[in-house]
Protein backbone atom coordinates (compact mmCIF):
# COMPACT_ATOMS: atom_id res chain seq x y z
CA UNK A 1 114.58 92.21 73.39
CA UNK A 2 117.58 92.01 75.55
CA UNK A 3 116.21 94.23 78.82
CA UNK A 4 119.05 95.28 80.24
CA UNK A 5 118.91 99.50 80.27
CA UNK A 6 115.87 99.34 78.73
CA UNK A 7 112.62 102.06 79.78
CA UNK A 8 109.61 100.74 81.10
CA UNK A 9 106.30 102.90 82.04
CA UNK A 10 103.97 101.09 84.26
CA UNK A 11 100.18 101.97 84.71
CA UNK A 12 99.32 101.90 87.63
CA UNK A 13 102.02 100.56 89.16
CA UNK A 14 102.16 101.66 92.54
CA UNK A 15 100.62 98.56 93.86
CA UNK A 16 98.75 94.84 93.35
CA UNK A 17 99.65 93.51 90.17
CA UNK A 18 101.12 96.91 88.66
CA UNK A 19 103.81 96.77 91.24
CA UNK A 20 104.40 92.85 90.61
CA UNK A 21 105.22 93.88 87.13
CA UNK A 22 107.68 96.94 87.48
CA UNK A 23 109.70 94.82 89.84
CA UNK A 24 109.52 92.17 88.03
CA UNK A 25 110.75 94.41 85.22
CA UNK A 26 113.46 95.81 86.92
CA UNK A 27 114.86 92.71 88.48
CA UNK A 28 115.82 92.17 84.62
CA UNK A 29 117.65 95.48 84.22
CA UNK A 30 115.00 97.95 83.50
CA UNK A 31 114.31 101.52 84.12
CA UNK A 32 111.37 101.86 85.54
CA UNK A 33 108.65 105.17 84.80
CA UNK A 34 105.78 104.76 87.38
CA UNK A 35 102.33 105.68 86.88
CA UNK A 36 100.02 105.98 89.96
CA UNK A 37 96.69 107.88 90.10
CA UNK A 38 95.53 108.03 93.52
CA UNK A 39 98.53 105.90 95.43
CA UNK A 40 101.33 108.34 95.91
CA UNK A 41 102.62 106.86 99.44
CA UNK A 42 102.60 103.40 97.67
CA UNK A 43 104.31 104.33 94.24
CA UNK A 44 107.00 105.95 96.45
CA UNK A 45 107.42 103.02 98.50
CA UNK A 46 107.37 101.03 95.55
CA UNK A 47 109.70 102.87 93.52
CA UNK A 48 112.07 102.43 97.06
CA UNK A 49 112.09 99.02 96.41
CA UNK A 50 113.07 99.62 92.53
CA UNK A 51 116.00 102.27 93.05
CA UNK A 52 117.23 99.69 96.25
CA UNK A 53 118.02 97.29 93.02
CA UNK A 54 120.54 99.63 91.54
CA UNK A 55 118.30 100.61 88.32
CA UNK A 56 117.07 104.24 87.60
CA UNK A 57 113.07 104.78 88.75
CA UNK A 58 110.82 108.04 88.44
CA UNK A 59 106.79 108.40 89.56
CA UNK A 60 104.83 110.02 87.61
CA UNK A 61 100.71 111.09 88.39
CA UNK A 62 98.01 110.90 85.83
CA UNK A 63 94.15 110.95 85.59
CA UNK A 64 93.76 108.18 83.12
CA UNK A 65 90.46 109.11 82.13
CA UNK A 66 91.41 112.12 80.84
CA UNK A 67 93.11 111.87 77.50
CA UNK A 68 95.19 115.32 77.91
CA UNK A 69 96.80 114.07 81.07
CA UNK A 70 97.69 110.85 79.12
CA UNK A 71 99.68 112.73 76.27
CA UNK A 72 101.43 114.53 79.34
CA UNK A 73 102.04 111.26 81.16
CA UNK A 74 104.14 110.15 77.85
CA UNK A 75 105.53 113.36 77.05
CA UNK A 76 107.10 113.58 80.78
CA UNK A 77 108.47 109.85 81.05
CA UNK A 78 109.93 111.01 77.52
CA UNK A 79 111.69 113.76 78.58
CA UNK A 80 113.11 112.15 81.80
CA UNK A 81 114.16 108.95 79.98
CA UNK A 82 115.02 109.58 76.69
CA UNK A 83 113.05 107.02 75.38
CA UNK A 84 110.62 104.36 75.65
CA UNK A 85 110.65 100.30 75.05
CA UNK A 86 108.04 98.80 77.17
CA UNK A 87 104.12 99.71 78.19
CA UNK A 88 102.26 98.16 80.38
CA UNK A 89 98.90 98.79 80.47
CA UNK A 90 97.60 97.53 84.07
CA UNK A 91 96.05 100.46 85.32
CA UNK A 92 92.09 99.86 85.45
CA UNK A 93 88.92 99.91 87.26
CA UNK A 94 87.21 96.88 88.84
CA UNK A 95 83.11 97.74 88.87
CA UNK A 96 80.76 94.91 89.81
CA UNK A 97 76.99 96.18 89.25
CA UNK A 98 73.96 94.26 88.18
CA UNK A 99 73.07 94.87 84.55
CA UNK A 100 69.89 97.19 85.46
CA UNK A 101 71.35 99.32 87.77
CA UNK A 102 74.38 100.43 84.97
CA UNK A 103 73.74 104.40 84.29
CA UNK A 104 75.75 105.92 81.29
CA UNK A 105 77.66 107.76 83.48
CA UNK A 106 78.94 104.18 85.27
CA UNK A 107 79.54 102.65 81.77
CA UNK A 108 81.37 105.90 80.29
CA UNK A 109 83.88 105.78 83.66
CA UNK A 110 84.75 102.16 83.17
CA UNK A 111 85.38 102.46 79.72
CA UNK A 112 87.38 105.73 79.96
CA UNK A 113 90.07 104.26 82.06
CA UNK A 114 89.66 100.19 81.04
CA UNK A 115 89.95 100.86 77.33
CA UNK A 116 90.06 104.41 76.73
CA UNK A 117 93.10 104.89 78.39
CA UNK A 118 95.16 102.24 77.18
CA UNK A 119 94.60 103.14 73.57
CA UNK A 120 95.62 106.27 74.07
CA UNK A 121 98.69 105.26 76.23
CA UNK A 122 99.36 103.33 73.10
CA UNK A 123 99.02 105.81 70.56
CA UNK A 124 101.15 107.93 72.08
CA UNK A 125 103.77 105.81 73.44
CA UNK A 126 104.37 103.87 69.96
CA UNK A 127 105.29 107.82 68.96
CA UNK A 128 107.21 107.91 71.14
CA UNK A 129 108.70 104.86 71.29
CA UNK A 130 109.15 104.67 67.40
CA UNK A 131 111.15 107.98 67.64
CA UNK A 132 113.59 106.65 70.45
CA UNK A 133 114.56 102.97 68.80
CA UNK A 134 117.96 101.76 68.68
CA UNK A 135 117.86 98.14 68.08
CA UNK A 136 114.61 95.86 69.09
CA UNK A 137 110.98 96.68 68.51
CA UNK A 138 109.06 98.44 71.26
CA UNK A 139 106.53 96.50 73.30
CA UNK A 140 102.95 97.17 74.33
CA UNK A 141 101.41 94.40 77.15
CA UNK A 142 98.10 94.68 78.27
CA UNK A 143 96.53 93.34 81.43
CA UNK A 144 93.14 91.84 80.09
CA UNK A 145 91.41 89.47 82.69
CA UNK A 146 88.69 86.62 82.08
CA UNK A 147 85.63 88.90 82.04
CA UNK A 148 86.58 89.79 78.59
CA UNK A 149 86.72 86.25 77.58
CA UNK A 150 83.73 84.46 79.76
CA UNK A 151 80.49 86.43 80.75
CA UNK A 152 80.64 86.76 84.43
CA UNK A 153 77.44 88.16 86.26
CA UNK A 154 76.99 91.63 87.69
CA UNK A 155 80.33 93.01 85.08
CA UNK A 156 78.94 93.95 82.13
CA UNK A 157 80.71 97.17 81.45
CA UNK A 158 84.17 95.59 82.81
CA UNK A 159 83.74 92.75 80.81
CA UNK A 160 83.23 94.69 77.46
CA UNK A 161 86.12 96.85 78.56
CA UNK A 162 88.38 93.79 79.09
CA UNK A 163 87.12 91.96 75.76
CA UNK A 164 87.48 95.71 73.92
CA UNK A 165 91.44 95.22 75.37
CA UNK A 166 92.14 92.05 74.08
CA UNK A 167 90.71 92.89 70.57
CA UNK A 168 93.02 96.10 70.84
CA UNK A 169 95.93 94.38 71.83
CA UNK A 170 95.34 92.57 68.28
CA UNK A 171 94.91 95.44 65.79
CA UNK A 172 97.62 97.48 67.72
CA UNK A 173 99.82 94.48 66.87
CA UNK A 174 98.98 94.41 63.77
CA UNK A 175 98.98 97.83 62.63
CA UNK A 176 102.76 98.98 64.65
CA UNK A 177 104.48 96.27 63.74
CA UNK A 178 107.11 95.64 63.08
CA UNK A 179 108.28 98.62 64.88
CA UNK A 180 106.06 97.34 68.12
CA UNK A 181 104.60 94.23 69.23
CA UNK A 182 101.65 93.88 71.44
CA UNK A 183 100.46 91.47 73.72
CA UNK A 184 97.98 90.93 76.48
CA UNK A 185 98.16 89.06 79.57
CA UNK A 186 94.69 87.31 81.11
CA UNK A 187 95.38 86.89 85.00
CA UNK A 188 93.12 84.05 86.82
CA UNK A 189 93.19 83.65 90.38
CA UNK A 190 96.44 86.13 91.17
CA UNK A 191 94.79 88.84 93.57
CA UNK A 192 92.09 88.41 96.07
CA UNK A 193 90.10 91.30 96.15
CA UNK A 194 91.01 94.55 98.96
CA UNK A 195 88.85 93.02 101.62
CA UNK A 196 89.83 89.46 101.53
CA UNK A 197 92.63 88.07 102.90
CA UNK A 198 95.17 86.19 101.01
CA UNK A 199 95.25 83.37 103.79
CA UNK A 200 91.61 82.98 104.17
CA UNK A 201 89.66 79.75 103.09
CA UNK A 202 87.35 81.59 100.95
CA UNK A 203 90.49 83.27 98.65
CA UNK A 204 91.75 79.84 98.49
CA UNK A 205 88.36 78.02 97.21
CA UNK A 206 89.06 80.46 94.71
CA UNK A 207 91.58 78.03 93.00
CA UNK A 208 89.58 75.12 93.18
CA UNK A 209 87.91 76.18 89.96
CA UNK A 210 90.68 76.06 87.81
CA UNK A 211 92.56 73.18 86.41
CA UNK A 212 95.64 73.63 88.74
CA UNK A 213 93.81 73.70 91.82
CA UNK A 214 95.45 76.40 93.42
CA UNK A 215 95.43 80.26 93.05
CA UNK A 216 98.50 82.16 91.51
CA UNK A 217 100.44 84.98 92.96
CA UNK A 218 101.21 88.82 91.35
CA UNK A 219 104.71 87.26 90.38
CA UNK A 220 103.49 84.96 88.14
CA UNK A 221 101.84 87.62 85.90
CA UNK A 222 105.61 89.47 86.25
CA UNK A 223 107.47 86.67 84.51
CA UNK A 224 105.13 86.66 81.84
CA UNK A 225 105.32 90.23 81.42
CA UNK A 226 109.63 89.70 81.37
CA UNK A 227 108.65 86.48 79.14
CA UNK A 228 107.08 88.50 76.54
CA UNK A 229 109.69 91.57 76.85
CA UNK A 230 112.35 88.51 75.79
CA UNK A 231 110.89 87.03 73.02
CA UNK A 232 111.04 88.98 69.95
CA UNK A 233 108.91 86.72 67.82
CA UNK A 234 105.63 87.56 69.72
CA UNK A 235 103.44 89.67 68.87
CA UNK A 236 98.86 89.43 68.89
CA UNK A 237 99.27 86.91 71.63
CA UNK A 238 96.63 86.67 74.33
CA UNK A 239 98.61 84.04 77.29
CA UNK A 240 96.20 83.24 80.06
CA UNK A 241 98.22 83.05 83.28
CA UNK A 242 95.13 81.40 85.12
CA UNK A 243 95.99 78.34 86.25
CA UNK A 244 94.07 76.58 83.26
CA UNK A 245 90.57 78.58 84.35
CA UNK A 246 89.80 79.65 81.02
CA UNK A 247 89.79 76.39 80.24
CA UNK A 248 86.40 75.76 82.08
CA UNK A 249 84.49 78.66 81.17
CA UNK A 250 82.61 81.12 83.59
CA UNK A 251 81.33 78.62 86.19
CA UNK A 252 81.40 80.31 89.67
CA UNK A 253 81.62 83.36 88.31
């Protein structure tokens, strides 16, 4: 896909590695629609940094766990851009809870927004985006992370969430092409958590359990969200972008 002029809608892109992505994104020529749910001050500053690139950049607000504002979400970036190439699903929740104290109500929440959401986002965006091709096929990413792959303690309903993504981001590959690819992205050691800081020793132990030593940053996930935009013949792929983590299963975790 060449992405110059192209229409991207991020999830939850106002910030962390949602924001890595759009600018990432629009660094290559891309439009950028972006999706925030409760960071308005940060998608505007965000989208600031977009438009001060030269490329065209809307916000748009959505309750992702409510499938009605989802069909809106898609409907409105359709009717300001004319079309649609690119989703990225990155919008999610982050729950840690031992396995005992899980009520339904915690389990239905996660899912609703983890998995829920992004099938939905999908459904309606391959409309969407099937109706508005002109020349390559459409593109669906989604942000997956190694709970889905490794069974970390205390995120049980995240990690079925993540794993129910990454088997998604299969059977929507296989089912929309050729019109759309799909493809998910596993992050590793790219974000420290809100309340640790990027420079402390404990964030940086962090890296020590993967095979490169080292933690990532946001913009590493971003060029392999532009990597997979680029290359046409890609589609059911799962790329770790962990520093080799996967590789050594869920120790530490």
């Amino acid at each position: 896909m060449k992405l110059g002029d192209k229409v991207a809608l991020v999830t939850g892109g106002a910030h962390r590695l949602g924001r890595a992505i759009a600018l990432a994104l629009a660094e290559q020529g891309v439009h950028i629609a972006l999706h925030y749910g409760a960071s308005k001050v940060a998608a505007r500053q965000t989208a600031g940094e977009i438009a001060g690139l030269g490329f065209d950049v809307d916000i748009f607000h959505a309750d992702l766990s409510e499938p009605a504002q989802i069909a809106r979400l898609i409907d409105h970036v359709g009717e300001r851009f004319a079309r649609l190439d690119i989703l990225i699903n990155s919008a999610a929740s982050f729950e840690h809870q031992p396995i005992d104290e899980i009520t339904p109500e915690d389990w239905d929440s996660v899912m609703a927004v983890n998995l829920r959401a992004a099938f939905f986002a999908s459904q309606r965006a391959a409309r969407l985006m099937r109706a508005t091709r002109r020349d390559s096929a459409g593109l669906i990413v989604n942000i997956a992370d190694l709970s889905g792959v490794h069974a970390w303690v205390g995120h049980a309903q995240h990690g079925v969430s993540k794993a129910g993504l990454i088997h998604l981001t299969k059977t929507l590959a296989r089912e929309l092409g050729p019109d759309i690819r799909a493809n998910a992205i596993i992050p590793g050691a790219i974000l420290p958590p809100p309340d640790m800081d990027p420079a402390s020793d404990e964030w940086q132990r962090a890296g020590e359990r993967n095979v490169l030593r080292r933690v990532g940053s946001p913009d590493d996930v971003g060029r392999a969200v532009v990597f997979l935009a680029e290359s046409d013949f890609i589609t059911g792929a799962v790329i770790p972008v962990d520093g080799g983590e996967s590789l050594l299963g869920p120790i530490g975790r």
